[in-house]
PDB file of N, CA and C in Angstrom:
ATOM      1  N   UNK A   1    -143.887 -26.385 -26.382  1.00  0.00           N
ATOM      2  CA  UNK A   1    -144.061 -27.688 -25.784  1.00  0.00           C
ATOM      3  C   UNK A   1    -145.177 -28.435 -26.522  1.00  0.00           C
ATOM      4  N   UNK A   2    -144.777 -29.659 -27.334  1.00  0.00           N
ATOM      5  CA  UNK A   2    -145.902 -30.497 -27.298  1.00  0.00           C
ATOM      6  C   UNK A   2    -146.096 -31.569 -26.876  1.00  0.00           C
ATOM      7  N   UNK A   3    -147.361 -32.119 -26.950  1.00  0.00           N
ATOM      8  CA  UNK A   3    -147.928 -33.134 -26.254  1.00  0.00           C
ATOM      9  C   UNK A   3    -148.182 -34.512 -26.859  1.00  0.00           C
ATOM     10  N   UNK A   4    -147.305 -35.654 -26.321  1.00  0.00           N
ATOM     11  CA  UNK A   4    -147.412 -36.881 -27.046  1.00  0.00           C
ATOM     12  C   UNK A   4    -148.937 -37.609 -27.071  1.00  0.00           C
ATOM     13  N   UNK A   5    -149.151 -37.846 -27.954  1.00  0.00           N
ATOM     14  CA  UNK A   5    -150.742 -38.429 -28.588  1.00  0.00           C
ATOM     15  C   UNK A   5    -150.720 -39.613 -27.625  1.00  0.00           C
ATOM     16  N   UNK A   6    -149.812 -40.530 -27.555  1.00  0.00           N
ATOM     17  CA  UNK A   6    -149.804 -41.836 -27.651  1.00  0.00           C
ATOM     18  C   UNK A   6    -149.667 -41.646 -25.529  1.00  0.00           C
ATOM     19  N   UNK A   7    -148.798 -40.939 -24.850  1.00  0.00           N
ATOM     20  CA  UNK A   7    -148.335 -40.829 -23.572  1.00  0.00           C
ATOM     21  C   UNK A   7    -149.773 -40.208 -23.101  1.00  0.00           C
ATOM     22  N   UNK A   8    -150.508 -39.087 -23.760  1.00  0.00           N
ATOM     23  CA  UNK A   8    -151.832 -38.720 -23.267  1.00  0.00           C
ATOM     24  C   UNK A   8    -152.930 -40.059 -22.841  1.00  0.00           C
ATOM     25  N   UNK A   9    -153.306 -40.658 -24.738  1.00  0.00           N
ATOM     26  CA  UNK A   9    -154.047 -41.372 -24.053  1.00  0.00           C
ATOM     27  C   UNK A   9    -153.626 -42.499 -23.325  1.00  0.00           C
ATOM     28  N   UNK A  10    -152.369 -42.937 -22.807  1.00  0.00           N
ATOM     29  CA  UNK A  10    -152.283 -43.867 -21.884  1.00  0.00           C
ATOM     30  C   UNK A  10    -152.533 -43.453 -20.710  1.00  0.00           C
ATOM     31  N   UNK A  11    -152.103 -42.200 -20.506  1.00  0.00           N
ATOM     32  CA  UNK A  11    -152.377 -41.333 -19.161  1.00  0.00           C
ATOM     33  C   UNK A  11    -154.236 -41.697 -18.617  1.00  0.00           C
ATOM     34  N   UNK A  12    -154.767 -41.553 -19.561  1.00  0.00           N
ATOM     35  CA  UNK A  12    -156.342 -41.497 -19.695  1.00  0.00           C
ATOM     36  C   UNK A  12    -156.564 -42.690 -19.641  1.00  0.00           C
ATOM     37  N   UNK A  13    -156.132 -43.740 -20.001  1.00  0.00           N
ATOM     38  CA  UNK A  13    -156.614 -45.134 -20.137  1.00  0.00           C
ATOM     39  C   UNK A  13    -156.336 -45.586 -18.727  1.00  0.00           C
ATOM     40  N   UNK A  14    -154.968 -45.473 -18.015  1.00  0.00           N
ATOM     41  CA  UNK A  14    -154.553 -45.702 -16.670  1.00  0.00           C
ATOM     42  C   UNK A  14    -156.132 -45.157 -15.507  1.00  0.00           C
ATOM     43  N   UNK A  15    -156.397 -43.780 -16.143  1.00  0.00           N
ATOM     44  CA  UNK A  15    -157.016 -43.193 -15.148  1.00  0.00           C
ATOM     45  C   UNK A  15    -158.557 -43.542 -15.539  1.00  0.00           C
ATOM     46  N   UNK A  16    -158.639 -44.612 -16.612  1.00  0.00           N
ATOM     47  CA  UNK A  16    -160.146 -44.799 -16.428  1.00  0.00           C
ATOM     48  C   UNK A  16    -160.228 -46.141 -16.004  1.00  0.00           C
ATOM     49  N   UNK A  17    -159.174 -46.954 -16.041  1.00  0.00           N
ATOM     50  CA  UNK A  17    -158.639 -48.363 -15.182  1.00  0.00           C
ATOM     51  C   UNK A  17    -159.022 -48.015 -13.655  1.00  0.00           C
ATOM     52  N   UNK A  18    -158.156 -46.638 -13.534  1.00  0.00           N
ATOM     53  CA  UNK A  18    -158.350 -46.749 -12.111  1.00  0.00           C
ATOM     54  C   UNK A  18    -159.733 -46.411 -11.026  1.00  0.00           C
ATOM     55  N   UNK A  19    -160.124 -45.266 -12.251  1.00  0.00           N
ATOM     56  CA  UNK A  19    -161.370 -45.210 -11.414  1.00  0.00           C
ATOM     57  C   UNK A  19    -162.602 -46.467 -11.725  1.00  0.00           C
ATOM     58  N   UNK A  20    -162.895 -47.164 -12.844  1.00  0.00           N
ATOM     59  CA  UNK A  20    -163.686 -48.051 -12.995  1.00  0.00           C
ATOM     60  C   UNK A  20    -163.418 -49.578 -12.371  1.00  0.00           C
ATOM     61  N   UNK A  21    -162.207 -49.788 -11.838  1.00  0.00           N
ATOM     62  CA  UNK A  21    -161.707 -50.689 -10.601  1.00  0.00           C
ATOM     63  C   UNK A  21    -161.923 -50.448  -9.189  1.00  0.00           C
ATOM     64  N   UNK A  22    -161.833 -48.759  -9.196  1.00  0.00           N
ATOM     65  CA  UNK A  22    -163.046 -48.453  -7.632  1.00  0.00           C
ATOM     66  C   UNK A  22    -164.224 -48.495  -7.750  1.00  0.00           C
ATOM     67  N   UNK A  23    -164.645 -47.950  -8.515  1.00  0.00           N
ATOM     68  CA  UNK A  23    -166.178 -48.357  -8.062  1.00  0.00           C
ATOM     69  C   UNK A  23    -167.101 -49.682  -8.449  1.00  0.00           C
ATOM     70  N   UNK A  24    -166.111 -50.269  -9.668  1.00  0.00           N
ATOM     71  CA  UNK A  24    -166.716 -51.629  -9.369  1.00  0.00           C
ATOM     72  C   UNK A  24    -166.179 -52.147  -8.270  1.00  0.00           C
ATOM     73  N   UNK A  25    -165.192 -51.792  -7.211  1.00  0.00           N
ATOM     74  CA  UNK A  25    -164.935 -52.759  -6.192  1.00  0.00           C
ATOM     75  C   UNK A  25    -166.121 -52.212  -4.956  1.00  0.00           C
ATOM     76  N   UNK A  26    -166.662 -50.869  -5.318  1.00  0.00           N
ATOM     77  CA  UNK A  26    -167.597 -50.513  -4.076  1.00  0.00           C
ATOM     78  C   UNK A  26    -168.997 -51.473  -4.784  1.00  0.00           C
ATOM     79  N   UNK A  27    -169.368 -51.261  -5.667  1.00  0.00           N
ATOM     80  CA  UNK A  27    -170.012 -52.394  -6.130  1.00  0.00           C
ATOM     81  C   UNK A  27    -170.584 -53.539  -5.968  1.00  0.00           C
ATOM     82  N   UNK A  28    -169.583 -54.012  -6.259  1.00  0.00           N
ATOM     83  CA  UNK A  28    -169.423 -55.906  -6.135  1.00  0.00           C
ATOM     84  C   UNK A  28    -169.412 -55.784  -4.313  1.00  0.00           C
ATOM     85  N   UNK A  29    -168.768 -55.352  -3.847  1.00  0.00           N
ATOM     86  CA  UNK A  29    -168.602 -55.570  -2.188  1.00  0.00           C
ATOM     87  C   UNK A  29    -169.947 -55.227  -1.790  1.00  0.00           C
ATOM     88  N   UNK A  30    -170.956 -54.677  -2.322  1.00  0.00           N
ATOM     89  CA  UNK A  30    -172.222 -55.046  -1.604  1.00  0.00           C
ATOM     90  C   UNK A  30    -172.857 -56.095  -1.231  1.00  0.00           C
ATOM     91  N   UNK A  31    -172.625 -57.086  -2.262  1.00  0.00           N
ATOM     92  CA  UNK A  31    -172.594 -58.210  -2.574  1.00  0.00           C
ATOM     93  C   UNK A  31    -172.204 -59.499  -1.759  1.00  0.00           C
ATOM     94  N   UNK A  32    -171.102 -59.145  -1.006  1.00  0.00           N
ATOM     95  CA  UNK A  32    -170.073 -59.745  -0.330  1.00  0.00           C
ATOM     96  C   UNK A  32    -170.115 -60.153   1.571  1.00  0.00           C
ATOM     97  N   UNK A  33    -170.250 -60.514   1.711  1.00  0.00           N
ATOM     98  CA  UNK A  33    -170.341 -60.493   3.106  1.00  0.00           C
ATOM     99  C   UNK A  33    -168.949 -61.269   3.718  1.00  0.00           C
ATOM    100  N   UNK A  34    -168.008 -60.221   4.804  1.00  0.00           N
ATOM    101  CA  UNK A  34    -166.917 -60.162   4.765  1.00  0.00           C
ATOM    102  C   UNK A  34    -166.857 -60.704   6.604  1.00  0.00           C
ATOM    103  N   UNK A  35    -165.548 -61.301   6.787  1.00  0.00           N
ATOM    104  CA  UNK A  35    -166.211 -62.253   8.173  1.00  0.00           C
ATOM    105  C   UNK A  35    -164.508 -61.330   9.102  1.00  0.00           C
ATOM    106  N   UNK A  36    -164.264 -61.335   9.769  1.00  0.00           N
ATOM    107  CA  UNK A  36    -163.598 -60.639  10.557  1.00  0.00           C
ATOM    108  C   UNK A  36    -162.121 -60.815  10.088  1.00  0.00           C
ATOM    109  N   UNK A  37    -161.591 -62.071   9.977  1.00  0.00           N
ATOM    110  CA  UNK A  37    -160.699 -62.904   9.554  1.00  0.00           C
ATOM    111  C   UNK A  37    -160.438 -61.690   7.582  1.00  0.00           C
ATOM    112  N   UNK A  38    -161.378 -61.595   7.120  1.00  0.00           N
ATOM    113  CA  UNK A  38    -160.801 -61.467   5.842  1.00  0.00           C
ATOM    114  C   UNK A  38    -160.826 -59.446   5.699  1.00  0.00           C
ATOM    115  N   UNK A  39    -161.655 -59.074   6.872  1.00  0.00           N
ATOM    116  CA  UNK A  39    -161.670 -57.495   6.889  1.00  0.00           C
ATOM    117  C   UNK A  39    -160.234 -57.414   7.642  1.00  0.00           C
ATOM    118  N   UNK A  40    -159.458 -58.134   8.169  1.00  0.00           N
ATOM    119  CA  UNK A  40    -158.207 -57.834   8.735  1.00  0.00           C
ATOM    120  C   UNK A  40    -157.360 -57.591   7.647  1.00  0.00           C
ATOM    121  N   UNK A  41    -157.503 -58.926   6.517  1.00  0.00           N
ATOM    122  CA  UNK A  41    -156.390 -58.974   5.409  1.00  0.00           C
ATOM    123  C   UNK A  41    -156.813 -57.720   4.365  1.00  0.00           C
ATOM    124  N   UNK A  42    -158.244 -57.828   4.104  1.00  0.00           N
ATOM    125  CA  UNK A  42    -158.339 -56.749   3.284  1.00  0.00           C
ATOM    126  C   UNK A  42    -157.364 -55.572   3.587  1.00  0.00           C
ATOM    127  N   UNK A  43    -157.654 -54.897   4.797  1.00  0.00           N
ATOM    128  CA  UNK A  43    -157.326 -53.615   5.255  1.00  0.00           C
ATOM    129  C   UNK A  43    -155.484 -53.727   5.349  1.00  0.00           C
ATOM    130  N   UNK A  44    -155.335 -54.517   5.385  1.00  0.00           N
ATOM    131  CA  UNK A  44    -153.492 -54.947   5.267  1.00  0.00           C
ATOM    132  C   UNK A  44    -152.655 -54.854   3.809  1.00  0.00           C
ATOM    133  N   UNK A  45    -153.634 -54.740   2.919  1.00  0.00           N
ATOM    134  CA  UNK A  45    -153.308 -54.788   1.712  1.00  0.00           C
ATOM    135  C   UNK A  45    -153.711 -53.593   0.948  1.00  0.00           C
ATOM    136  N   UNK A  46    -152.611 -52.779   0.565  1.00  0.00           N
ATOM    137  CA  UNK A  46    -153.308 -51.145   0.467  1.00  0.00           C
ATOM    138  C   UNK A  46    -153.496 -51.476  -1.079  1.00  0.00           C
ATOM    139  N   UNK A  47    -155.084 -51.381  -1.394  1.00  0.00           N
ATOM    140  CA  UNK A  47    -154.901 -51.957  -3.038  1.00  0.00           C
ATOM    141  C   UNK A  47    -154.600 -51.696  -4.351  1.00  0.00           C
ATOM    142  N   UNK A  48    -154.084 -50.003  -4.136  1.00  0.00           N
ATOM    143  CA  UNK A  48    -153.012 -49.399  -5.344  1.00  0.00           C
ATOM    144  C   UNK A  48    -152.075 -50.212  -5.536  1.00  0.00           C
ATOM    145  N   UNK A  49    -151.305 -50.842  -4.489  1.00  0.00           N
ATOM    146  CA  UNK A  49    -150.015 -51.985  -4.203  1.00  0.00           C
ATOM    147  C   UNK A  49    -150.280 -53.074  -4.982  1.00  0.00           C
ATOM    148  N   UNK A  50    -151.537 -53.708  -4.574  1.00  0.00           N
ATOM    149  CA  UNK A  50    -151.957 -54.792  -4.917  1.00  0.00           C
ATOM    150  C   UNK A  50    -152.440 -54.896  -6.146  1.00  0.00           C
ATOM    151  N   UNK A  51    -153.011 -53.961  -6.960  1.00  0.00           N
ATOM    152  CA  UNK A  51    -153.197 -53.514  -8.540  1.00  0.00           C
ATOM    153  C   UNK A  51    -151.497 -53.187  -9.276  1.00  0.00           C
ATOM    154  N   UNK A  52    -150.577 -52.994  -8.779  1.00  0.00           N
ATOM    155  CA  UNK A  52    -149.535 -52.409  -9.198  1.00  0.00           C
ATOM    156  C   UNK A  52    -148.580 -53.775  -9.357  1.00  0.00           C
ATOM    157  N   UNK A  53    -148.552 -54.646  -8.492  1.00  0.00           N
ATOM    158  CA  UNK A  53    -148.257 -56.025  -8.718  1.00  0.00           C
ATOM    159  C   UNK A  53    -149.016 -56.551  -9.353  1.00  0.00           C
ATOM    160  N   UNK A  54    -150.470 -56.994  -9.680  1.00  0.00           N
ATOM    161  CA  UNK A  54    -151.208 -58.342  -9.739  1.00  0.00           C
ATOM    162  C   UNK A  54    -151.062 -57.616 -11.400  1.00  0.00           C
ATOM    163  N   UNK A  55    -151.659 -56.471 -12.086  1.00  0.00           N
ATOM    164  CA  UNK A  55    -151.951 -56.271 -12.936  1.00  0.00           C
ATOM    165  C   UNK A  55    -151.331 -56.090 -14.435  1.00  0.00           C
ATOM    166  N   UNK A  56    -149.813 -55.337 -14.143  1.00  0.00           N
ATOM    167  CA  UNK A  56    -149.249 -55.829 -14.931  1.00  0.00           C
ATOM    168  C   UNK A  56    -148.756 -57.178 -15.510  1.00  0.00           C
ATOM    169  N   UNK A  57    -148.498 -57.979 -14.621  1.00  0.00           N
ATOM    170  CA  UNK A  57    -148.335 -59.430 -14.501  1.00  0.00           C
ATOM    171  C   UNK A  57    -149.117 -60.322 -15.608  1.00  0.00           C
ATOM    172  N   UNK A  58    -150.343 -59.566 -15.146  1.00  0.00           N
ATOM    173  CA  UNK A  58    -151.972 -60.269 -15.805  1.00  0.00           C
ATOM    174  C   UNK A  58    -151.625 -59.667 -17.453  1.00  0.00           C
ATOM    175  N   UNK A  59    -151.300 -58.900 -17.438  1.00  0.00           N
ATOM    176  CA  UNK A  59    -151.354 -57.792 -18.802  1.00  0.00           C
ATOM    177  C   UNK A  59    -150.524 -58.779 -19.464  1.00  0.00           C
ATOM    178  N   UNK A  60    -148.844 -58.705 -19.269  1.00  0.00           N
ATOM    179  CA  UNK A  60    -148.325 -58.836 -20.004  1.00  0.00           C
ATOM    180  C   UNK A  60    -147.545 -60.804 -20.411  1.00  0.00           C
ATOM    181  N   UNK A  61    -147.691 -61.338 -18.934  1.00  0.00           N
ATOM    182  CA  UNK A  61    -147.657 -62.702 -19.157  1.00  0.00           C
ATOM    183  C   UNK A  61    -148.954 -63.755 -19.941  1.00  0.00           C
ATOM    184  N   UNK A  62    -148.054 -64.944 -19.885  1.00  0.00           N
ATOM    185  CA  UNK A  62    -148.980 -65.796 -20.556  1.00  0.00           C
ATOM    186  C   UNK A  62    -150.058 -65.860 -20.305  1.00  0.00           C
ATOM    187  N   UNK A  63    -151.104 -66.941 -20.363  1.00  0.00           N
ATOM    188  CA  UNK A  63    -152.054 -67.585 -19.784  1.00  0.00           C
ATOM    189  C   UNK A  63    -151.602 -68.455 -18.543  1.00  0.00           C
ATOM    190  N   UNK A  64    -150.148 -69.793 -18.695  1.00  0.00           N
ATOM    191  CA  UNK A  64    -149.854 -70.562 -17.501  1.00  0.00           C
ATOM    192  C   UNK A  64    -149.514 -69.355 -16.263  1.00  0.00           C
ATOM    193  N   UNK A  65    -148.997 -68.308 -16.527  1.00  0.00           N
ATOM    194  CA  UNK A  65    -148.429 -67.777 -15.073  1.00  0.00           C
ATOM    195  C   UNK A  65    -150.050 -66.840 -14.604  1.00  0.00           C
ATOM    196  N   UNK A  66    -151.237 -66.677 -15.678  1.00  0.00           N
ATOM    197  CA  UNK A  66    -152.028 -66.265 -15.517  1.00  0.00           C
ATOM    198  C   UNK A  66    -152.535 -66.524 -14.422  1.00  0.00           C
ATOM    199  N   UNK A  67    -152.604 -68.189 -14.765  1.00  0.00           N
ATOM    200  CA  UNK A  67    -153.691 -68.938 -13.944  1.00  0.00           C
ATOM    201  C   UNK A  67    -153.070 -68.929 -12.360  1.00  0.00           C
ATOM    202  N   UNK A  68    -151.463 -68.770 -12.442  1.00  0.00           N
ATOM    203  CA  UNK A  68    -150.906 -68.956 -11.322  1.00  0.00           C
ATOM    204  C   UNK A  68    -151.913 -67.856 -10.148  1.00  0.00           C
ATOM    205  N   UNK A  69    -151.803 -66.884 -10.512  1.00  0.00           N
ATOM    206  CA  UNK A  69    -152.414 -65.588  -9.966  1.00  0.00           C
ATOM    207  C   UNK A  69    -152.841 -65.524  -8.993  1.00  0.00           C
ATOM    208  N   UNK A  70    -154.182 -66.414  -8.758  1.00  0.00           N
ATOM    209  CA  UNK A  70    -155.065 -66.247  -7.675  1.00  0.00           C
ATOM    210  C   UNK A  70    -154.494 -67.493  -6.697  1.00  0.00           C
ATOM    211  N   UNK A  71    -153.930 -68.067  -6.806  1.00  0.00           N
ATOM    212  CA  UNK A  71    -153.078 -69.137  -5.807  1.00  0.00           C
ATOM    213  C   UNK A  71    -152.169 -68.597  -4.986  1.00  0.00           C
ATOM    214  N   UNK A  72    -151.864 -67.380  -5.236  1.00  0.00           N
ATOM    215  CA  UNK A  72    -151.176 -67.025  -3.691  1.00  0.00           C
ATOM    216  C   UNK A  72    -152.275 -66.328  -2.363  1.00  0.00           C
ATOM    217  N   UNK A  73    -151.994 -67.027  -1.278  1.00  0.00           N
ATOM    218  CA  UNK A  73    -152.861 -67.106  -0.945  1.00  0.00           C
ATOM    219  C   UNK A  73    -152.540 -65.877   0.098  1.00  0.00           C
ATOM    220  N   UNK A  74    -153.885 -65.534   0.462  1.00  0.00           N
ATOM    221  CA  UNK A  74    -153.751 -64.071   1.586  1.00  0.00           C
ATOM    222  C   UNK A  74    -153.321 -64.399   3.081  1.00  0.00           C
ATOM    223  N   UNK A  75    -152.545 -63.128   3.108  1.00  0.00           N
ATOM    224  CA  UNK A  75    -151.720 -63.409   4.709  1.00  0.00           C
ATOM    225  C   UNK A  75    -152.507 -63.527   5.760  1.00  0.00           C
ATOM    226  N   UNK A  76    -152.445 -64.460   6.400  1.00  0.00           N
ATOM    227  CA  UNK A  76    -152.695 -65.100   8.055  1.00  0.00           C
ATOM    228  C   UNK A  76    -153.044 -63.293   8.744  1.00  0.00           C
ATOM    229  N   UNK A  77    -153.951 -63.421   9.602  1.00  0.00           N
ATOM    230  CA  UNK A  77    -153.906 -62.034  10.968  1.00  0.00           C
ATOM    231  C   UNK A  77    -152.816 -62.057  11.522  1.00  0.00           C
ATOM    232  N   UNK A  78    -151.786 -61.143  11.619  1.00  0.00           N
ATOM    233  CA  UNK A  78    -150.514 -60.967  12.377  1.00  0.00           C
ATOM    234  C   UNK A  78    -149.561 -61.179  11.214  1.00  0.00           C
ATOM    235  N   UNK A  79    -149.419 -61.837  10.454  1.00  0.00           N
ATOM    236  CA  UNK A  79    -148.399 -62.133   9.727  1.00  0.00           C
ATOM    237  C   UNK A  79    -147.954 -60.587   8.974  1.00  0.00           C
ATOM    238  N   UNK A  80    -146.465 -60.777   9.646  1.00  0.00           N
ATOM    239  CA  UNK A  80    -145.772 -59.024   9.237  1.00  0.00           C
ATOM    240  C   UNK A  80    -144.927 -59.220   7.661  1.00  0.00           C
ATOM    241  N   UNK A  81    -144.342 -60.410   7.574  1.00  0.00           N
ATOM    242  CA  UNK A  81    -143.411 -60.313   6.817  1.00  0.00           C
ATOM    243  C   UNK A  81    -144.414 -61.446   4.932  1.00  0.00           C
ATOM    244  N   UNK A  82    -145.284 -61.434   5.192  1.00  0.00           N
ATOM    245  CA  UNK A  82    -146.099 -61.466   3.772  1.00  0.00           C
ATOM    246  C   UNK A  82    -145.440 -60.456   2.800  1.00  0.00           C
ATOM    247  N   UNK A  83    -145.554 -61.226   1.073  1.00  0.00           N
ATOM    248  CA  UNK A  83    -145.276 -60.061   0.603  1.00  0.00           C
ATOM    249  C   UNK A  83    -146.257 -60.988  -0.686  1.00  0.00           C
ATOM    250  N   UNK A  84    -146.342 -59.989  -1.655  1.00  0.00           N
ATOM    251  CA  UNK A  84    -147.560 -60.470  -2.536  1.00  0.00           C
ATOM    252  C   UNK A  84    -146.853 -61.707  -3.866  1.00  0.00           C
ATOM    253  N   UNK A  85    -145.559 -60.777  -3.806  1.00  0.00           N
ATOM    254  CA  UNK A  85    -144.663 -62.302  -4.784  1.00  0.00           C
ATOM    255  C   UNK A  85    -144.080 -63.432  -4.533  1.00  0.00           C
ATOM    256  N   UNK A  86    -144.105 -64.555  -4.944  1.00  0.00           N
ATOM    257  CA  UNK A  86    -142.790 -65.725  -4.110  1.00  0.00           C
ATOM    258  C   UNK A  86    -141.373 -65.112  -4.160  1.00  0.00           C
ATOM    259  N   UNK A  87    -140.565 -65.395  -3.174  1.00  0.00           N
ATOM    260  CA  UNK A  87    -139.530 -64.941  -3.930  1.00  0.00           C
ATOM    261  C   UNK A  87    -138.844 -66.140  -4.053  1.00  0.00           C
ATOM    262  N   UNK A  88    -137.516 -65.505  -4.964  1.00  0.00           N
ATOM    263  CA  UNK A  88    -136.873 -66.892  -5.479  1.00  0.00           C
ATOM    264  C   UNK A  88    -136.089 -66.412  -6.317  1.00  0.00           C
TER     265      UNK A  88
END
């Protein structure tokens, strides 16, 4: 059995994405002061999900759909049927 060079270090690159996106998010959230309204949405949004959508997106599109990005805006308290893409 051998081992692809190129599939390793992506493996490694994924997993230093992922851990240096947690702890800068424990981080920065010191920072932050979070009001009841937005600890609801946070906790609604499991953020492996939310990295798994937003990021490739970011990676591999332009700059115009870039900018689109942060314009969708976070779901209302109660709102069940949110989903993170438009559809269409």
């Amino acid at each position: 059995m051998t081992v692809d060079l190129d599939a390793l270090l992506a493996i490694l690159a994924m997993a230093v994405a992922t851990i240096a996106t947690r702890i800068g998010g424990l981080i920065l959230i010191r920072y932050v002061t979070i009001g009841e309204n937005q600890k609801r949405a946070l906790e609604a949004i499991p953020p492996a999900v939310l990295m798994a959508v937003i990021a490739p997106t970011a990676l591999v599109t332009g700059p115009p759909k870039r900018l689109l990005l942060p314009r969708r805006p976070l779901p209302q308290p109660g709102c069940r049927s949110w989903h993170p893409l438009p559809s269409g």
